[in-house]
Protein backbone atom coordinates (compact mmCIF):
# COMPACT_ATOMS: atom_id res chain seq x y z
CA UNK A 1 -13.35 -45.77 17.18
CA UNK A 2 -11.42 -47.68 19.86
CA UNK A 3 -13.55 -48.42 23.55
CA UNK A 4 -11.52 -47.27 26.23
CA UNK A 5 -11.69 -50.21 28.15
CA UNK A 6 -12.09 -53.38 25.94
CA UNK A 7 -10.22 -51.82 23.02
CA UNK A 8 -12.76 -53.15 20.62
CA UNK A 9 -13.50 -51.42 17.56
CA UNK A 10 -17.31 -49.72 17.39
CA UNK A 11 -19.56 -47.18 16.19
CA UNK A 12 -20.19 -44.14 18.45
CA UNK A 13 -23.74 -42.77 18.30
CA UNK A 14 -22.89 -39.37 19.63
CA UNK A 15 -19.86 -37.18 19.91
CA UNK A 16 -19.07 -37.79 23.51
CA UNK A 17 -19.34 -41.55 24.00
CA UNK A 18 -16.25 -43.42 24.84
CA UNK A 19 -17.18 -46.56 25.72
CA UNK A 20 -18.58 -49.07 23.29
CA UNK A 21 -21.41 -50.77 26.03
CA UNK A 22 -22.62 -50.11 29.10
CA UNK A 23 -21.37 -52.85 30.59
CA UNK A 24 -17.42 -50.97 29.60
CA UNK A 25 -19.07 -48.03 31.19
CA UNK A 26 -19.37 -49.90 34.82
CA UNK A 27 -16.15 -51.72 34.17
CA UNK A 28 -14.33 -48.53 33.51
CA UNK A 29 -15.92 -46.52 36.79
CA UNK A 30 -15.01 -49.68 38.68
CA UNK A 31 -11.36 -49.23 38.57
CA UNK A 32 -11.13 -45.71 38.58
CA UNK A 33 -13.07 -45.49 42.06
CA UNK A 34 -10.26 -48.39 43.24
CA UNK A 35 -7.10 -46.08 41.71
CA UNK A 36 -8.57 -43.37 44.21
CA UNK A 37 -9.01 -44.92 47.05
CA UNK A 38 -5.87 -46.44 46.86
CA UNK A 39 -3.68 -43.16 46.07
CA UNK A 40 -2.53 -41.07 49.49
CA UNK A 41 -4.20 -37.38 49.14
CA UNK A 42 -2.34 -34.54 51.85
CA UNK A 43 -4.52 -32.30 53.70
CA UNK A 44 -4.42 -28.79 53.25
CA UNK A 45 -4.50 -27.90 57.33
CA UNK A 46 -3.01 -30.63 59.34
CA UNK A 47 -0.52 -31.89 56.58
CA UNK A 48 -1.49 -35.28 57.61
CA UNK A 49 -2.10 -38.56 54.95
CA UNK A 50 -5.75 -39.49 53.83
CA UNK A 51 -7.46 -41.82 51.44
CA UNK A 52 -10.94 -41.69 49.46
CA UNK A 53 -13.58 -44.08 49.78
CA UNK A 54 -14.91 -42.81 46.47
CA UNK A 55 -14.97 -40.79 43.36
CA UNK A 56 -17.17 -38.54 44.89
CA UNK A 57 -14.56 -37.09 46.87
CA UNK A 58 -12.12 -36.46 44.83
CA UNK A 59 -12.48 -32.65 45.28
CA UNK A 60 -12.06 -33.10 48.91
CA UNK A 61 -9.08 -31.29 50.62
CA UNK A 62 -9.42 -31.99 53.67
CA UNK A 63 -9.09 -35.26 55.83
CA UNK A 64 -11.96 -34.04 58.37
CA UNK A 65 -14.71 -31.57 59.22
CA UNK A 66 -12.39 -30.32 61.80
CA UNK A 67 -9.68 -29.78 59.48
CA UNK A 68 -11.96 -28.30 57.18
CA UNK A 69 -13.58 -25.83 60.14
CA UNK A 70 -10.17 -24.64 61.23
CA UNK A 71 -9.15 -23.59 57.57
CA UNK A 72 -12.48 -21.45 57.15
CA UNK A 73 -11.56 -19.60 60.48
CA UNK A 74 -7.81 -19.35 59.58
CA UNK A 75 -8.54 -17.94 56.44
CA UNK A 76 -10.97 -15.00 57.33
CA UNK A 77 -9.80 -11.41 57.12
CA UNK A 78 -9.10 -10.29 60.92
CA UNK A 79 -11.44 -6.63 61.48
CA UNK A 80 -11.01 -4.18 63.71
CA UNK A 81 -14.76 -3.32 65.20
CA UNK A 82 -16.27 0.13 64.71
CA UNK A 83 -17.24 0.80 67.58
CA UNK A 84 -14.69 -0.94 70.33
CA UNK A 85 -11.58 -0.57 67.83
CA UNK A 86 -10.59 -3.85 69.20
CA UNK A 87 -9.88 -6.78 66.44
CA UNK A 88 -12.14 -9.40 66.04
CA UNK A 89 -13.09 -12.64 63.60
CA UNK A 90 -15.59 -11.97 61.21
CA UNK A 91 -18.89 -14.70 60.90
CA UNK A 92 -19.59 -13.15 57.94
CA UNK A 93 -18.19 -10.82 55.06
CA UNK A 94 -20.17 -8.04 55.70
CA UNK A 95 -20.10 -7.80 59.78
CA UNK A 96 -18.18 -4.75 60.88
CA UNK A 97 -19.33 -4.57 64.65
CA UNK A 98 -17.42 -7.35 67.30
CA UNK A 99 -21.31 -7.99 68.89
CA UNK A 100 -19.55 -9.86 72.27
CA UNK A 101 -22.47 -9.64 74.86
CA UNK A 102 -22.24 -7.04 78.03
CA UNK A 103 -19.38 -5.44 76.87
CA UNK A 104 -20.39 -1.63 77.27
CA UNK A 105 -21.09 -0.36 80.51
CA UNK A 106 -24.06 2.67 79.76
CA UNK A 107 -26.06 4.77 82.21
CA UNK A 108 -30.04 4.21 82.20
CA UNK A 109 -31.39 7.83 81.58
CA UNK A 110 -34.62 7.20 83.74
CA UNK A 111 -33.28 5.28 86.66
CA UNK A 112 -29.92 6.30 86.31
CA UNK A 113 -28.93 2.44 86.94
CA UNK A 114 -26.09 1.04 84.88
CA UNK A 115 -26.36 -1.62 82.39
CA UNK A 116 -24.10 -3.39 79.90
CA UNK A 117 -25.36 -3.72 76.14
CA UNK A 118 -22.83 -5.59 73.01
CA UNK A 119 -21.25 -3.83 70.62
CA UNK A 120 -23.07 -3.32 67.65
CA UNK A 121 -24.67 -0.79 65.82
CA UNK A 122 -27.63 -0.31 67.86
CA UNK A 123 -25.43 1.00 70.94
CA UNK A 124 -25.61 4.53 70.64
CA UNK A 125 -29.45 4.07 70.61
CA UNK A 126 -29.79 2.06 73.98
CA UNK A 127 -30.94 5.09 76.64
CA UNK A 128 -32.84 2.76 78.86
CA UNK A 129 -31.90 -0.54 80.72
CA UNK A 130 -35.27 -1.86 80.54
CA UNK A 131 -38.73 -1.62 78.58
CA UNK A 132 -40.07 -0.91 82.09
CA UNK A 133 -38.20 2.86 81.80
CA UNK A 134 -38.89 3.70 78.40
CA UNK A 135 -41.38 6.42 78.75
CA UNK A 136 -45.17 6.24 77.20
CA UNK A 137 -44.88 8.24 74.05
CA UNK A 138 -45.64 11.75 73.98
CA UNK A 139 -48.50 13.65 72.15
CA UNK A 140 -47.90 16.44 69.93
CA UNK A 141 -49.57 18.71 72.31
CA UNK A 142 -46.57 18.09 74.70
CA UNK A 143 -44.47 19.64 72.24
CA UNK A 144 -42.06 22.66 71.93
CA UNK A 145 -41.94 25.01 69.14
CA UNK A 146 -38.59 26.27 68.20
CA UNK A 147 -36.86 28.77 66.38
CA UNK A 148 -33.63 27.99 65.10
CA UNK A 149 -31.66 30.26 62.95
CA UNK A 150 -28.71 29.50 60.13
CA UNK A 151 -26.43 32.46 59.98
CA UNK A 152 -24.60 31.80 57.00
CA UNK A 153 -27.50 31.27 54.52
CA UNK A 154 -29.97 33.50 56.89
CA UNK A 155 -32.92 31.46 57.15
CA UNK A 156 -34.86 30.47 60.24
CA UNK A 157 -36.28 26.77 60.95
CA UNK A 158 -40.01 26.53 62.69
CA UNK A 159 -40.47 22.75 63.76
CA UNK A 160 -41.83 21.29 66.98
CA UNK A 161 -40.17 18.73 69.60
CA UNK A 162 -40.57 16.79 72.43
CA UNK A 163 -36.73 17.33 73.61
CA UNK A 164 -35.35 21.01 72.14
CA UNK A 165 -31.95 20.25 73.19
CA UNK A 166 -31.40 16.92 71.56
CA UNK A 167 -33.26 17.94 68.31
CA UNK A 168 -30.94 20.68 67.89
CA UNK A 169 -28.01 18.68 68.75
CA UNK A 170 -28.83 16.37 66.01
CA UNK A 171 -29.43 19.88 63.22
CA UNK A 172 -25.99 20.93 63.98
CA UNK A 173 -24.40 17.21 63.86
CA UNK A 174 -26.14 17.46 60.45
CA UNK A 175 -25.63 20.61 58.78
CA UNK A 176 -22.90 22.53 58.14
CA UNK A 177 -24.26 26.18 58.79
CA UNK A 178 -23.78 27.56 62.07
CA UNK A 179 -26.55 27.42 63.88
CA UNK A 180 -28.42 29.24 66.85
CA UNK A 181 -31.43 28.55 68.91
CA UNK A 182 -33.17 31.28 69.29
CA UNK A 183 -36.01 30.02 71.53
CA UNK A 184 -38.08 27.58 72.61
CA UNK A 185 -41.92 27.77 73.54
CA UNK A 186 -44.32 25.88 74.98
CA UNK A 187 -47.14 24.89 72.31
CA UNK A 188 -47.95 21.66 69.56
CA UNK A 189 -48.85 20.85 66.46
CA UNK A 190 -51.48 23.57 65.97
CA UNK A 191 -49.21 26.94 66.72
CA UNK A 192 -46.37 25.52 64.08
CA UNK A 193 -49.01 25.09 61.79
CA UNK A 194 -50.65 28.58 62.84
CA UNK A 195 -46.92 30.15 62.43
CA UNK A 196 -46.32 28.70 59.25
CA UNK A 197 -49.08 30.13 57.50
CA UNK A 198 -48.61 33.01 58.80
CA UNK A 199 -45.23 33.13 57.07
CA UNK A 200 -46.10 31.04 54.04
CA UNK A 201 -44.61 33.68 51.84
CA UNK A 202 -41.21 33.39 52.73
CA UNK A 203 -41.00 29.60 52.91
CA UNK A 204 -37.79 28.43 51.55
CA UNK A 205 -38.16 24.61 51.75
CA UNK A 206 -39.69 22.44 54.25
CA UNK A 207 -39.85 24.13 58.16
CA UNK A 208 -36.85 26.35 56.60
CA UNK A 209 -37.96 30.31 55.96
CA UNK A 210 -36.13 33.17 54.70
CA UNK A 211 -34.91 35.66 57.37
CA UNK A 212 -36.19 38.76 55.90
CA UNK A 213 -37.77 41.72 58.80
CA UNK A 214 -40.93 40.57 58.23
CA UNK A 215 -40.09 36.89 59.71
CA UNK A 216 -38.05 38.77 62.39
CA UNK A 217 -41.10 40.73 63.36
CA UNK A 218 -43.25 37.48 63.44
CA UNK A 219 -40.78 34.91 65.54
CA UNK A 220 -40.00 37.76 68.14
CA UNK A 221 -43.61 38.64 68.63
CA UNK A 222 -44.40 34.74 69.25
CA UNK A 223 -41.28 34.18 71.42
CA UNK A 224 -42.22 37.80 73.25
CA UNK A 225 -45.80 36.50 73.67
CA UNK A 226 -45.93 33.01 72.72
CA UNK A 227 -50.03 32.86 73.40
């Protein structure tokens, strides 16, 4: 076998080697590194004329970080946010939501001051401008017992909340049945309990119950006389 760079006849100890000494090896590296950095490479964003300093390079495409910045930005898929439907650059491949500071103008539901949040998934959450009107959490003794009914597969849900009206705005966001509040009293954690023993029997799943007469009976008694 023939060395690639003194063209002297030798023995190769393994499959792979191509030169017959180390010293070939060096030689050999030697010029390649000078045949790059003397060819003219074109850069992929500014069109402009570049040379390597080394082999190590030689993958590069770009003359500059600049160069190689712009590209990246140039080449992401433009969105169109979620929430704004206004079209934005993604920073990464996943990111659906524009998130561009005090975008959204929203009402404080304490103060009733306006504030501005970003866009982002966390908007619809923000009811308060500041942790100084978030409210101190409520006990379950504060708490409403409800009766809401599901016409179409005539059962009856028994649960408690601190705010009736939003609780069953987020059942029928949820569920496909039509449903009806029936009522509302005042009481906690110990009359739902108290109720649903009561009508153990007829449990369907959960706080749901089967609307038979003898549940009617029960839930118009307690909203009659809620105790």
């Amino acid at each position: 076998m023939k060395c690639e760079q003194c063209e002297v006849e030798f023995v190769p100890r393994t499959g792979t080697q191509r030169f017959c000494s180390y010293v070939c090896k060096r030689k050999a590296r030697r010029l390649r590194k000078r045949q790059v950095k003397d060819k003219a490479y074109t850069c992929e964003q500014c069109k402009g004329v570049f040379y390597l300093s080394s082999d190590a390079g030689m993958k590069q495409r770009f003359c500059s970080t600049k160069c190689a910045t712009a590209s990246q930005t140039r080449s992401r898929e433009i969105k169109i946010c979620d929430r704004c439907w206004e079209s934005f650059i993604p920073r990464f491949t996943a990111q659906t939501y524009c998130c561009v500071k005090d975008k959204h103008e929203k009402v404080c539901q304490r103060c009733q001051k306006p504030f501005k949040v970003k866009c982002d998934k966390y908007l619809a959450r923000r009811r308060y401008c500041s942790k100084n009107c978030v409210p101190a959490p409520y006990t379950w003794s504060d708490c409403w017992v409800y009766f809401i009914l599901a016409e179409k597969c005539n059962r009856v849900k028994i649960g408690i909340a601190s705010d009736v009206d939003e609780r069953f705005s987020t059942l029928f966001r949820e569920n496909a049945d039509d449903l009806k509040l029936l009522k509302a009293i005042p009481g906690g954690l110990e009359l739902e309990q108290e109720i649903h023993r009561e009508l153990e029997l007829f449990r369907a799943h959960n706080e749901w119950f089967e609307w038979t007469p003898e549940v009617q009976e029960t839930v118009n008694r307690y909203i009659k006389d809620p105790q």
